[in-house]
PDB file of N, CA and C in Angstrom:
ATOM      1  N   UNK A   1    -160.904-103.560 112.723  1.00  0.00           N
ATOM      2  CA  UNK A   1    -161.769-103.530 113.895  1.00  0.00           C
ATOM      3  C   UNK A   1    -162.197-102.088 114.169  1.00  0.00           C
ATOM      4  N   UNK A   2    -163.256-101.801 114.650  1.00  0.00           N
ATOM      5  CA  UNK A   2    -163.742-100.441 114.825  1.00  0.00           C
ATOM      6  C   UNK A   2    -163.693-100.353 116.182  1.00  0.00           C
ATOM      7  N   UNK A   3    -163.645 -98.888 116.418  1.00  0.00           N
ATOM      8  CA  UNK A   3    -162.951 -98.678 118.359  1.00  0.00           C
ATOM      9  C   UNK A   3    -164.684 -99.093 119.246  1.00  0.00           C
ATOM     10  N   UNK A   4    -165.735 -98.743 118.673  1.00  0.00           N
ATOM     11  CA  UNK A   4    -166.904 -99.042 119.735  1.00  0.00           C
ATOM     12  C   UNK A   4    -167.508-100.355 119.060  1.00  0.00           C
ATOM     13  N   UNK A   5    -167.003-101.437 118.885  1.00  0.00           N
ATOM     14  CA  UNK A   5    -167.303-102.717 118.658  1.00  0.00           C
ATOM     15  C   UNK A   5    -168.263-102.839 119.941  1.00  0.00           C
ATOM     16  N   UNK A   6    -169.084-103.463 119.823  1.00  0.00           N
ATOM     17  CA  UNK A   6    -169.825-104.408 121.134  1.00  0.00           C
ATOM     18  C   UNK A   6    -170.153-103.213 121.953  1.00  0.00           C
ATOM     19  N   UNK A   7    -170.492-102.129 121.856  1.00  0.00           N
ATOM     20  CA  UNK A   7    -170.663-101.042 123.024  1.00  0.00           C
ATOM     21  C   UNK A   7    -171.627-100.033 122.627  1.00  0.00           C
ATOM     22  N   UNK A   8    -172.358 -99.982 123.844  1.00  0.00           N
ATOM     23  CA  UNK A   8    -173.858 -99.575 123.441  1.00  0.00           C
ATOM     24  C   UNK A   8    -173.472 -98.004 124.131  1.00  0.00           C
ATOM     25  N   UNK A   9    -174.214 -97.161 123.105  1.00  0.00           N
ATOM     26  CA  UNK A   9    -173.730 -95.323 123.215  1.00  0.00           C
ATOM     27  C   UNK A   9    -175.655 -95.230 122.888  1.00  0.00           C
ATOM     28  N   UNK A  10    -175.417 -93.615 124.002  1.00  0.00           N
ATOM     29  CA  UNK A  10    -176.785 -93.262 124.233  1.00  0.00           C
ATOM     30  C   UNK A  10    -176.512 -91.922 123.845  1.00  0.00           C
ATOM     31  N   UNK A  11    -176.858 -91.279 122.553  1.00  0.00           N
ATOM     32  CA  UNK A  11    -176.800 -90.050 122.555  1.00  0.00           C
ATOM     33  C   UNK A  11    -177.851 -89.186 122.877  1.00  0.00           C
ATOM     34  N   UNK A  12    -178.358 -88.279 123.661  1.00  0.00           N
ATOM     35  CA  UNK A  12    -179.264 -87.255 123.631  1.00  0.00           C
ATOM     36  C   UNK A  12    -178.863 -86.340 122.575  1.00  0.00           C
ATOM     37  N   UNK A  13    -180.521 -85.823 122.097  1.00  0.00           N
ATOM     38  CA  UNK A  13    -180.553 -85.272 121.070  1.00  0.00           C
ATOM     39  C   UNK A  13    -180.193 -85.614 120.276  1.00  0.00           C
ATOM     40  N   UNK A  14    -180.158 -86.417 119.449  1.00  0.00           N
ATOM     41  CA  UNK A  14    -179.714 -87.138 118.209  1.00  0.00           C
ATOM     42  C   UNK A  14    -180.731 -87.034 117.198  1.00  0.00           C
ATOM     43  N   UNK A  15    -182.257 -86.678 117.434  1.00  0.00           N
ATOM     44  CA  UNK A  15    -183.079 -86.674 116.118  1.00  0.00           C
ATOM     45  C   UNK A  15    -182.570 -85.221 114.942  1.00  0.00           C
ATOM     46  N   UNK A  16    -181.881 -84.807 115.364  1.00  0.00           N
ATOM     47  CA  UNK A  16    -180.925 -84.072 114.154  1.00  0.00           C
ATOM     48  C   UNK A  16    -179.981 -83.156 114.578  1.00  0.00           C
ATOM     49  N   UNK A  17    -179.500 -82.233 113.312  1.00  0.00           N
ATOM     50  CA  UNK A  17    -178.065 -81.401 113.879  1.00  0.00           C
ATOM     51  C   UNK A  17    -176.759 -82.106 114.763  1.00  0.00           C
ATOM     52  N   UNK A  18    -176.955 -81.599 115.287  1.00  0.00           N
ATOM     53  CA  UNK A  18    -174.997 -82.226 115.686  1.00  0.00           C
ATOM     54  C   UNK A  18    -175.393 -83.893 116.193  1.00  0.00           C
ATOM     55  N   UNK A  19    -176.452 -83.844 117.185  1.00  0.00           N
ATOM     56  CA  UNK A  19    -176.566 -85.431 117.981  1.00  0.00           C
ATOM     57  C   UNK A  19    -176.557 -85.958 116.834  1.00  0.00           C
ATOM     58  N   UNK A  20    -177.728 -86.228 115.975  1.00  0.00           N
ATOM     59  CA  UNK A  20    -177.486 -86.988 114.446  1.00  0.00           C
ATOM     60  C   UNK A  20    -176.191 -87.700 114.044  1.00  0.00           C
ATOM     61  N   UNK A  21    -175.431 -86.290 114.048  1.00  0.00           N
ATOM     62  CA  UNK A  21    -174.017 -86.641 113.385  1.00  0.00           C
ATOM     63  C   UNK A  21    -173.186 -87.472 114.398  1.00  0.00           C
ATOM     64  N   UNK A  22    -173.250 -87.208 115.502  1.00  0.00           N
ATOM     65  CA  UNK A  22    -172.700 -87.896 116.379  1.00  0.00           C
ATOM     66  C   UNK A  22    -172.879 -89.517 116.912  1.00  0.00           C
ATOM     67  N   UNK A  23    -174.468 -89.445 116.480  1.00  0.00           N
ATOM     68  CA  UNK A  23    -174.685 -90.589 116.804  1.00  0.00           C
ATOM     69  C   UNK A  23    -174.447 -91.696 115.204  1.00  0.00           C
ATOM     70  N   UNK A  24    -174.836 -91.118 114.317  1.00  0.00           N
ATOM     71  CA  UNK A  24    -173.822 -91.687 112.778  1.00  0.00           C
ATOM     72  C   UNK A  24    -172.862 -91.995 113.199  1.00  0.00           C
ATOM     73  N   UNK A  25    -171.700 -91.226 113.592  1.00  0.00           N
ATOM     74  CA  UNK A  25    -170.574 -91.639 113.946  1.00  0.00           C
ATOM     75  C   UNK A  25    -170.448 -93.022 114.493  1.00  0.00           C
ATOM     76  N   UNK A  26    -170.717 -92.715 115.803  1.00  0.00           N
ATOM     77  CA  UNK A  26    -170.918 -93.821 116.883  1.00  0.00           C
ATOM     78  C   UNK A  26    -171.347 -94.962 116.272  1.00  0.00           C
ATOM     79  N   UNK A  27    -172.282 -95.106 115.067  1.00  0.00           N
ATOM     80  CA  UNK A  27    -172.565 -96.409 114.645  1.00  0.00           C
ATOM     81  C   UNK A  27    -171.567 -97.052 113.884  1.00  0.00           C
ATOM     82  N   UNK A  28    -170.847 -95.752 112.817  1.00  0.00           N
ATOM     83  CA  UNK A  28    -169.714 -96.358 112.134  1.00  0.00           C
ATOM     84  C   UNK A  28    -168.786 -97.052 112.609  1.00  0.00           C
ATOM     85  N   UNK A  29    -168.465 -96.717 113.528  1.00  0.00           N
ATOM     86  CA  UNK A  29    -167.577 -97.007 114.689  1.00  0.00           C
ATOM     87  C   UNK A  29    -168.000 -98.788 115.087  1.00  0.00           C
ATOM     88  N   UNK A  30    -169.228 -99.115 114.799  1.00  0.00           N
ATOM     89  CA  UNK A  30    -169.591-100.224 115.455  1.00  0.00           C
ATOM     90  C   UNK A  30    -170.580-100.358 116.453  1.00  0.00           C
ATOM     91  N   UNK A  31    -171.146 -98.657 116.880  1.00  0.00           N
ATOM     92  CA  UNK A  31    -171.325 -98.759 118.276  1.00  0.00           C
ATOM     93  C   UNK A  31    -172.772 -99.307 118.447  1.00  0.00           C
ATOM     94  N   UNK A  32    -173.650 -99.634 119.184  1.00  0.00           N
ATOM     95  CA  UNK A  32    -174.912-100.137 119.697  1.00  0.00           C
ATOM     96  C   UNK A  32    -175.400 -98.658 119.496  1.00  0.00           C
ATOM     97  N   UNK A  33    -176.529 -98.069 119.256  1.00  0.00           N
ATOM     98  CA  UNK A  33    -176.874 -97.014 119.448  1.00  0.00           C
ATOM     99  C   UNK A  33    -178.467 -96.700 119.425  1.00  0.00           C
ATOM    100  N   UNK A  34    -178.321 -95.783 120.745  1.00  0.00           N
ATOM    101  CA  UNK A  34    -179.662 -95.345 121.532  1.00  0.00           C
ATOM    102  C   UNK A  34    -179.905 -93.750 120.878  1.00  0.00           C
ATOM    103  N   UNK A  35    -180.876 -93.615 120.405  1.00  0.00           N
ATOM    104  CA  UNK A  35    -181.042 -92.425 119.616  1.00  0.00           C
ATOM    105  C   UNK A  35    -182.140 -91.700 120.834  1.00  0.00           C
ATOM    106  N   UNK A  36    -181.965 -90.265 121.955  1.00  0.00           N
ATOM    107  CA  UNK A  36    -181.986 -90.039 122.615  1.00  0.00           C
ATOM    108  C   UNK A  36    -183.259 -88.944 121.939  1.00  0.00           C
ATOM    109  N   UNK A  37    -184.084 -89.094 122.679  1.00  0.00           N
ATOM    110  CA  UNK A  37    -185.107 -87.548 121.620  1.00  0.00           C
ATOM    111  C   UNK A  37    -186.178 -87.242 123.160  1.00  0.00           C
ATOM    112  N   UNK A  38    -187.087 -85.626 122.648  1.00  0.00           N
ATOM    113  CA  UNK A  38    -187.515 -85.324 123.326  1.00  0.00           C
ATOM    114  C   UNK A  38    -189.064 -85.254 123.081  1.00  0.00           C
ATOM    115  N   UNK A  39    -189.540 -84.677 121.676  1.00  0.00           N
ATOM    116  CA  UNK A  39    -190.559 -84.345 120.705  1.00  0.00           C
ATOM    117  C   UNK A  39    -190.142 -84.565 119.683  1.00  0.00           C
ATOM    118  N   UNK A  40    -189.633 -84.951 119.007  1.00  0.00           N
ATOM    119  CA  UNK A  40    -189.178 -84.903 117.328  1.00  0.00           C
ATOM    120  C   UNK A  40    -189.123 -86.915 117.049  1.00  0.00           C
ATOM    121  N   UNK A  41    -190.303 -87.043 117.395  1.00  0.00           N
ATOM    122  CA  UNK A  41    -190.273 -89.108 117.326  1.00  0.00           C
ATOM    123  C   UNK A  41    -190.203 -89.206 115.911  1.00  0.00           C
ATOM    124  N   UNK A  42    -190.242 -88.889 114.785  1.00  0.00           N
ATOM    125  CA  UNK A  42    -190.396 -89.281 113.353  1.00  0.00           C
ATOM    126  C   UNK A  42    -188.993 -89.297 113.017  1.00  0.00           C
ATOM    127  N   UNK A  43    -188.336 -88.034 113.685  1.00  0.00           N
ATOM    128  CA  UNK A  43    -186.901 -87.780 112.929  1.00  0.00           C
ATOM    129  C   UNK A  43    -186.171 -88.598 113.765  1.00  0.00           C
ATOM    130  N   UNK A  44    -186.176 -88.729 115.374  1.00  0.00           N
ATOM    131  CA  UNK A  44    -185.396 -89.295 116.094  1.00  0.00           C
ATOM    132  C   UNK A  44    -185.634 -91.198 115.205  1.00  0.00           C
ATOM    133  N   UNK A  45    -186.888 -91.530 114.706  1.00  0.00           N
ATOM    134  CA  UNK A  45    -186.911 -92.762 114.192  1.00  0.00           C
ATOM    135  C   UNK A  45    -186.013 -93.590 113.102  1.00  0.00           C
ATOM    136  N   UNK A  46    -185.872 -92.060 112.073  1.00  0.00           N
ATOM    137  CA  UNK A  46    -185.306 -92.034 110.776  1.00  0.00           C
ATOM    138  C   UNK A  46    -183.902 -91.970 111.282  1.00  0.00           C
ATOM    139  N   UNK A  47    -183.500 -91.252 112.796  1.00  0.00           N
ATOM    140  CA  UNK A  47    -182.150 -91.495 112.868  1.00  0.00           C
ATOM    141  C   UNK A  47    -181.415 -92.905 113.247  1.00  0.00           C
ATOM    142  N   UNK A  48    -182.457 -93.052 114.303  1.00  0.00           N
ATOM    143  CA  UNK A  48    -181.783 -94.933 114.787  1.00  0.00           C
ATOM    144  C   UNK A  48    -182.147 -95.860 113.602  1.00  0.00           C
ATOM    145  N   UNK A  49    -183.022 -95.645 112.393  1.00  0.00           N
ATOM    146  CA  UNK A  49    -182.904 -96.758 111.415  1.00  0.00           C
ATOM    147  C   UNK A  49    -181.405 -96.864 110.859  1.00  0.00           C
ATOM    148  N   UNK A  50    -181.020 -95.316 110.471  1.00  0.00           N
ATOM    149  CA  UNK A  50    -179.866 -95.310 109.939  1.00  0.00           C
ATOM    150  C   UNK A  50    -178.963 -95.745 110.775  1.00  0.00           C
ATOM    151  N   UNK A  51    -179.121 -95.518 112.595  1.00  0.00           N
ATOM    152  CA  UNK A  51    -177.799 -96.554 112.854  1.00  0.00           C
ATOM    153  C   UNK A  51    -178.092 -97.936 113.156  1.00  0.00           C
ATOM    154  N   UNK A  52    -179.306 -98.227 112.547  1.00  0.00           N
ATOM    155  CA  UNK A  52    -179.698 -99.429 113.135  1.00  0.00           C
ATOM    156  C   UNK A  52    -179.520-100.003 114.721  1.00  0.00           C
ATOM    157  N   UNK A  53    -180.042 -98.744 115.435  1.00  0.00           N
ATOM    158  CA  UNK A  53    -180.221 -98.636 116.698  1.00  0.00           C
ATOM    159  C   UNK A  53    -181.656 -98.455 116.851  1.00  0.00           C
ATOM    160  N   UNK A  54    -181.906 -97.922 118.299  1.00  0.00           N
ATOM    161  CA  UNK A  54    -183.286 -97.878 118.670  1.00  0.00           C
ATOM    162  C   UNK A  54    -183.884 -96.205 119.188  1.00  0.00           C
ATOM    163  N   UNK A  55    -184.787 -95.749 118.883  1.00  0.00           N
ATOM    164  CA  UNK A  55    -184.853 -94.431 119.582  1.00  0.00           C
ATOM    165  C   UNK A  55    -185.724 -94.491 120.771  1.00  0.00           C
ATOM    166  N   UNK A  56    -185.322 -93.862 121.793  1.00  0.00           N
ATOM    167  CA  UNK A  56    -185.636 -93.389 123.321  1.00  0.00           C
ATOM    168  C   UNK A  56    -186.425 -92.102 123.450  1.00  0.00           C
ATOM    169  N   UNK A  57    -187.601 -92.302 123.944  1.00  0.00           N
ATOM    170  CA  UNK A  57    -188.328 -90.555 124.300  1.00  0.00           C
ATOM    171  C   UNK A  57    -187.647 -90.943 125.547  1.00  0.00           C
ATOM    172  N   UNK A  58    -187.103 -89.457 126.261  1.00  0.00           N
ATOM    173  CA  UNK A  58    -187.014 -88.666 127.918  1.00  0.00           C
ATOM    174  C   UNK A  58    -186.680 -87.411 127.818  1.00  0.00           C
ATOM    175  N   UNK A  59    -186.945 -86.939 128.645  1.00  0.00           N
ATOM    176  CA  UNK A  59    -186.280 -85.608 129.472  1.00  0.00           C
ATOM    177  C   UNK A  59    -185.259 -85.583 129.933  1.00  0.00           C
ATOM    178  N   UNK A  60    -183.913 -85.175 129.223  1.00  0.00           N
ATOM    179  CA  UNK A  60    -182.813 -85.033 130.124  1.00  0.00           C
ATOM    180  C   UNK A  60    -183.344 -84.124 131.356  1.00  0.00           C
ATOM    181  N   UNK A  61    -184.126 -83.470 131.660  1.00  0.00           N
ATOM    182  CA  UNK A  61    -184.122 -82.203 132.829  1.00  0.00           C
ATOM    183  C   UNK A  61    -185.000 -83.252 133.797  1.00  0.00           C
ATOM    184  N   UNK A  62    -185.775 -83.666 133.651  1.00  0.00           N
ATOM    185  CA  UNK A  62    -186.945 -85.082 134.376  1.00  0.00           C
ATOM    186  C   UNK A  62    -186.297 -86.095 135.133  1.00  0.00           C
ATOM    187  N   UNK A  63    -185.782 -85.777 136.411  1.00  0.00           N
ATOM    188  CA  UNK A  63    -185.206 -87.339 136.727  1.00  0.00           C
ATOM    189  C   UNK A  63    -186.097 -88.403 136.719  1.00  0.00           C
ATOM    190  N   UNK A  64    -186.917 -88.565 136.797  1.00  0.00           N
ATOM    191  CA  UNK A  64    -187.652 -89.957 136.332  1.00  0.00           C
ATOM    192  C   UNK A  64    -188.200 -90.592 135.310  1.00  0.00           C
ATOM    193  N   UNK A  65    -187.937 -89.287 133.993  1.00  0.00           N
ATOM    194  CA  UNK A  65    -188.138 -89.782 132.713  1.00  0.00           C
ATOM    195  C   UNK A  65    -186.632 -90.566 132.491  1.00  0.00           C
ATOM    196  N   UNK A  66    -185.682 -89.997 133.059  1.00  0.00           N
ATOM    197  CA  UNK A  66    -184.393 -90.198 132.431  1.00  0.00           C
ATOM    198  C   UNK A  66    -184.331 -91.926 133.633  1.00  0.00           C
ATOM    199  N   UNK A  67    -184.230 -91.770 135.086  1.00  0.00           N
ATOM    200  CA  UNK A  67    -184.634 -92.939 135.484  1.00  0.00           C
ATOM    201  C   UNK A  67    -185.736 -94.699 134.706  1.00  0.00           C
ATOM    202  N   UNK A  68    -186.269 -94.084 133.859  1.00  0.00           N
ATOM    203  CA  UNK A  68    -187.147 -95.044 133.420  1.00  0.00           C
ATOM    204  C   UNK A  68    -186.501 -96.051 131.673  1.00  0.00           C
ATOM    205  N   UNK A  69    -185.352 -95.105 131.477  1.00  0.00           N
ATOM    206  CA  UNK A  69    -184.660 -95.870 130.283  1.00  0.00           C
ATOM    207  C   UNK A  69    -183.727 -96.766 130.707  1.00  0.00           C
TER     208      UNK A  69
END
């Protein structure tokens, strides 16, 4: 059994460098995964295929971009 079975993880910054890796992780694991991006939509795309998750444009700094996911 993997520890994030059934559990949906939202990483910001994930279209590369560390979020990437983190959010890889999180899928190995099992996890649901929200691939978190700001400008980088091609790479943030190529990342949620690989976790077979979905990618999210917002602004962490924007409360109402971040309100609208």
């Amino acid at each position: 059994m993997t520890r994030f079975a059934d559990r949906v993880v939202f990483v910001t910054g994930a279209s590369r460098g560390l979020g990437r890796d983190i959010a890889l992780a999180f899928a190995r694991e099992g996890a649901l995964v929200a691939v978190g991006y700001h400008t980088k939509a091609e790479l943030a795309g190529a990342v949620a295929a690989e976790c077979g998750g979905r990618a999210v444009q917002l602004d962490v700094r924007d409360a109402a971009s971040v309100g609208s996911v």
